[in-house]
N, C-alpha and C. Protein backbone atom coordinates (compact mmCIF):
# COMPACT_ATOMS: atom_id res chain seq x y z
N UNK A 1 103.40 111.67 86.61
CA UNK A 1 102.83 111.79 87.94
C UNK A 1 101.61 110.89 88.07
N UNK A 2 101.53 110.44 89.23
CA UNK A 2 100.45 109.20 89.94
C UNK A 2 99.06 110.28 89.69
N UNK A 3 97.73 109.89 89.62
CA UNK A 3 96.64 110.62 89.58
C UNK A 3 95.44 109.62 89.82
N UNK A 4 95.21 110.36 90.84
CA UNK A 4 93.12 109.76 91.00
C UNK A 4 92.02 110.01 90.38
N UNK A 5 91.65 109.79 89.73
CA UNK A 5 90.69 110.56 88.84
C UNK A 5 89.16 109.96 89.74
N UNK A 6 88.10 110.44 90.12
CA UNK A 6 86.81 109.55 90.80
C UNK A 6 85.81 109.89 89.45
N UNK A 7 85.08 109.40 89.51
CA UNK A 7 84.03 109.19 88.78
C UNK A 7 82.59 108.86 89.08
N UNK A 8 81.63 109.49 88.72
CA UNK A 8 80.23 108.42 89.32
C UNK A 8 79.26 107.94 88.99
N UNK A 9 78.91 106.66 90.02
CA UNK A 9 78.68 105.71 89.09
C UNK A 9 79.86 104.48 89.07
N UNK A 10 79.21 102.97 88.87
CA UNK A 10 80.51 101.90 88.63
C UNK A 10 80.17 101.90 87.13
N UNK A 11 81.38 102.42 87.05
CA UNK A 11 81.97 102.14 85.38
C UNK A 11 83.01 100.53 85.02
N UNK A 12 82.46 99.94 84.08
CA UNK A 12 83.28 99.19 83.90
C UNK A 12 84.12 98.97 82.91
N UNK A 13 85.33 98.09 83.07
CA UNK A 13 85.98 98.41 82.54
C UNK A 13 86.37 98.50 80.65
N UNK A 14 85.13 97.65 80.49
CA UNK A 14 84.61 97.84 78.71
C UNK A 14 84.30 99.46 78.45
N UNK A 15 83.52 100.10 79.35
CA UNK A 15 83.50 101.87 78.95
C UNK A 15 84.91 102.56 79.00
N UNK A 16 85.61 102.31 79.90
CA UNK A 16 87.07 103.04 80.08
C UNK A 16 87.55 102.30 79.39
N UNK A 17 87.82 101.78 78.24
CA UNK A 17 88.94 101.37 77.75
C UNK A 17 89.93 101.42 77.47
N UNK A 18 89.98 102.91 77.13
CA UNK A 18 91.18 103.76 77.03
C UNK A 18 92.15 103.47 78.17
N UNK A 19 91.33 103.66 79.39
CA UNK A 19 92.02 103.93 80.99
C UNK A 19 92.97 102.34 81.44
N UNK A 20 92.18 101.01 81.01
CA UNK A 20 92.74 99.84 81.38
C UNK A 20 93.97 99.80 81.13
N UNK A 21 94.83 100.25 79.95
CA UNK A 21 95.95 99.66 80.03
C UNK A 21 97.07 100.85 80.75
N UNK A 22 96.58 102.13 81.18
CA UNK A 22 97.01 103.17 82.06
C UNK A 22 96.72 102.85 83.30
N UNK A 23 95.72 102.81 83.75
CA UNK A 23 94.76 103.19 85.09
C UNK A 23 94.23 101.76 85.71
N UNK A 24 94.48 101.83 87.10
CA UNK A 24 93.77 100.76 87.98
C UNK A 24 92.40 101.29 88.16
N UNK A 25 91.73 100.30 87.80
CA UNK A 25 90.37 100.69 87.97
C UNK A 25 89.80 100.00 89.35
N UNK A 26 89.14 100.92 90.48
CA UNK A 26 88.69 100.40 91.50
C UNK A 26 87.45 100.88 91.91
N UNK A 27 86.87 99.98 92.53
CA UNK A 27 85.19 99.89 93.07
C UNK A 27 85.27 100.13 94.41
N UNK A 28 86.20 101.16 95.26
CA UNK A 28 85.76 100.44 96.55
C UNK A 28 85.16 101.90 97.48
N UNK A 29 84.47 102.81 96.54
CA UNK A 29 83.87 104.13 97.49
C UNK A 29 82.30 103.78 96.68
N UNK A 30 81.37 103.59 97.80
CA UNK A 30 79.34 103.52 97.05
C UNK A 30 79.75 104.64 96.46
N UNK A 31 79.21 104.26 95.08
CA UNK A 31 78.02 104.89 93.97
C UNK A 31 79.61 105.74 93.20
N UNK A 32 80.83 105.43 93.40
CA UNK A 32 81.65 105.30 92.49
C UNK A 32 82.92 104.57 92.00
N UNK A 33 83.45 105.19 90.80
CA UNK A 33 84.90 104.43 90.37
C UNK A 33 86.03 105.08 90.78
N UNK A 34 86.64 104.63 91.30
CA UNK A 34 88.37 105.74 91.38
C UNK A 34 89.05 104.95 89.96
N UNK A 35 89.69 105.82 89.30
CA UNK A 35 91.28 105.26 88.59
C UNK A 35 92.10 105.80 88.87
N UNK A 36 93.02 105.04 89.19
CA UNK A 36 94.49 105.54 89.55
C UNK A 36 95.63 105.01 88.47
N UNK A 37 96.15 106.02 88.20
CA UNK A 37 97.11 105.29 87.35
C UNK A 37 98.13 106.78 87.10
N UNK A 38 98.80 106.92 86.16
CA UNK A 38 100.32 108.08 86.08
C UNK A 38 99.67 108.73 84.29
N UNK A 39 99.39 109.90 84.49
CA UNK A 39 99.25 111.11 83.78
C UNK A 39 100.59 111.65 82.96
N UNK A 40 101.04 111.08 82.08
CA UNK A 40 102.28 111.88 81.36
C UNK A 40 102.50 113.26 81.23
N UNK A 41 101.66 113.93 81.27
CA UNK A 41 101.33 115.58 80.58
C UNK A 41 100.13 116.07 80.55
N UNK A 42 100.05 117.15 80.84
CA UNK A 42 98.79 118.03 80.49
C UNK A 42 98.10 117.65 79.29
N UNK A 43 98.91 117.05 78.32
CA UNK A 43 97.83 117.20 77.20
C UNK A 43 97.54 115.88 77.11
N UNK A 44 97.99 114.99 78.12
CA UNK A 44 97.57 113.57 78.46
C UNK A 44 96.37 113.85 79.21
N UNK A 45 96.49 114.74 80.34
CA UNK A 45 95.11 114.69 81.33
C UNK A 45 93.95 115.63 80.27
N UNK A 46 94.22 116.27 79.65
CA UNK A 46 93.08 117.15 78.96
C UNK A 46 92.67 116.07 77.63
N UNK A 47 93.39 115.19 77.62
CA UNK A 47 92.53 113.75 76.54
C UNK A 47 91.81 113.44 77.00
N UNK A 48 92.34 112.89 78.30
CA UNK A 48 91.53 111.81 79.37
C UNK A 48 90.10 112.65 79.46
N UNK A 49 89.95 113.91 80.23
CA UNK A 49 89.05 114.51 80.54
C UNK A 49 87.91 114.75 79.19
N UNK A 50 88.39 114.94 77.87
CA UNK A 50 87.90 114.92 76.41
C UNK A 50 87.07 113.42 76.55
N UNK A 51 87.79 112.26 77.02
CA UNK A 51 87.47 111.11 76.33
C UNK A 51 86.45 110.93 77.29
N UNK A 52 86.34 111.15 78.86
CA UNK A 52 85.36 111.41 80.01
C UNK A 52 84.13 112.04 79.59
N UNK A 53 83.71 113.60 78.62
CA UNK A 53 83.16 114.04 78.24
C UNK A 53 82.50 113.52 77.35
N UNK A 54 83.42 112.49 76.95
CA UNK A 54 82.83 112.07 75.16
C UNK A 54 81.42 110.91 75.69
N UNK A 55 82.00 110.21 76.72
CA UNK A 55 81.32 109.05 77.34
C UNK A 55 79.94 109.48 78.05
N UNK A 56 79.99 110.64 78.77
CA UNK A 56 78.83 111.34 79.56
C UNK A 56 79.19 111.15 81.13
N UNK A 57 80.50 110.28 81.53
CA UNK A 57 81.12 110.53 82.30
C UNK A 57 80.53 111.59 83.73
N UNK A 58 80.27 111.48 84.67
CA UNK A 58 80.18 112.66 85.75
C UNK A 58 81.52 112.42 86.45
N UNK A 59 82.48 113.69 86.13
CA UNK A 59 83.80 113.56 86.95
C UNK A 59 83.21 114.11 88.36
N UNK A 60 84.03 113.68 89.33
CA UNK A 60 83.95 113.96 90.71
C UNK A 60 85.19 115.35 91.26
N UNK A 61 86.14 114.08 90.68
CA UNK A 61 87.82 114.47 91.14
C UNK A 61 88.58 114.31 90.56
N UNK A 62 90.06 115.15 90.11
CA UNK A 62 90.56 115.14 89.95
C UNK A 62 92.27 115.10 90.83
N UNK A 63 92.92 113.83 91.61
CA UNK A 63 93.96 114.45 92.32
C UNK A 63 95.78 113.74 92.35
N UNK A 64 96.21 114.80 92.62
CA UNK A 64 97.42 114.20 91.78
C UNK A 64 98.00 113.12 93.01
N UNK A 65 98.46 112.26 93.01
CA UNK A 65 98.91 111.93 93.99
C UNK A 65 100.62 111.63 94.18
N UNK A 66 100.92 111.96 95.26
CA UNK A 66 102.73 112.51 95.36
C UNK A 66 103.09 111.15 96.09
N UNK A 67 104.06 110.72 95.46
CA UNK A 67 104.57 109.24 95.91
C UNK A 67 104.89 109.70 97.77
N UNK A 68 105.05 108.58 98.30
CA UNK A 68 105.50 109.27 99.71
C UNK A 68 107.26 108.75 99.98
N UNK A 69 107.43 109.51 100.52
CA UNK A 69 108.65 109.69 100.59
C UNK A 69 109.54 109.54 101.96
N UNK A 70 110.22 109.05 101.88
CA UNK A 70 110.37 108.40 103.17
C UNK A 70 111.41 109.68 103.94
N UNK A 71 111.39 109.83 104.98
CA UNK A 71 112.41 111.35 105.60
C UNK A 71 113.06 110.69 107.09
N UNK A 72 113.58 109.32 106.77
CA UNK A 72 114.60 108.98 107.97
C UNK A 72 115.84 109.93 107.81
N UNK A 73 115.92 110.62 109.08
CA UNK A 73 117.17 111.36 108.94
C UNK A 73 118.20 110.31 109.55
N UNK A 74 119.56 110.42 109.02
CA UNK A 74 120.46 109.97 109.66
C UNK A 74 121.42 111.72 110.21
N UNK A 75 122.24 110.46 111.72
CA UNK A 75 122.83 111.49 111.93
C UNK A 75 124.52 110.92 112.10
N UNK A 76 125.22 111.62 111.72
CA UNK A 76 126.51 111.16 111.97
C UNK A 76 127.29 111.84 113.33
N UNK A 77 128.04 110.64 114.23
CA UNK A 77 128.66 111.06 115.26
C UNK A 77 130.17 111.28 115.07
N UNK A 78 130.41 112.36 115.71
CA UNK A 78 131.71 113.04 115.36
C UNK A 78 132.79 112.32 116.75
């Protein structure tokens, strides 16, 4: 699953290292980082959050994000 993680503060991408080859790292909300990138498992996001802690990290957010999905109905004429 897709996930936002915010952060605060611009972190770059030498501190997240871990996150670069997972996570898009972006600058574009003042006074923080979003990463976005896909969470394998719980015990993937409870690393991430470990390795956040380890750094001194201030998490913001955590949010999952749900691909969108497209809902054209078709209709068939009888």
């Amino acid at each position: 699953d897709t996930h936002e993680i915010v952060l605060r503060g611009r972190l770059s991408g030498h501190v997240l290292g871990p996150f670069v080859d997972d996570f898009t790292i972006v600058h574009d909300l003042p006074g923080a980082t979003r990463l976005v990138g896909r969470v394998r498992d719980a015990s993937h996001l409870h690393g991430l959050v470990a390795y956040l802690a380890s750094i001194n990290a201030e998490l913001i957010a955590i949010t999952p994000i749900n691909p969108v999905i497209s809902t054209t109905t078709t209709r068939s004429t009888s």
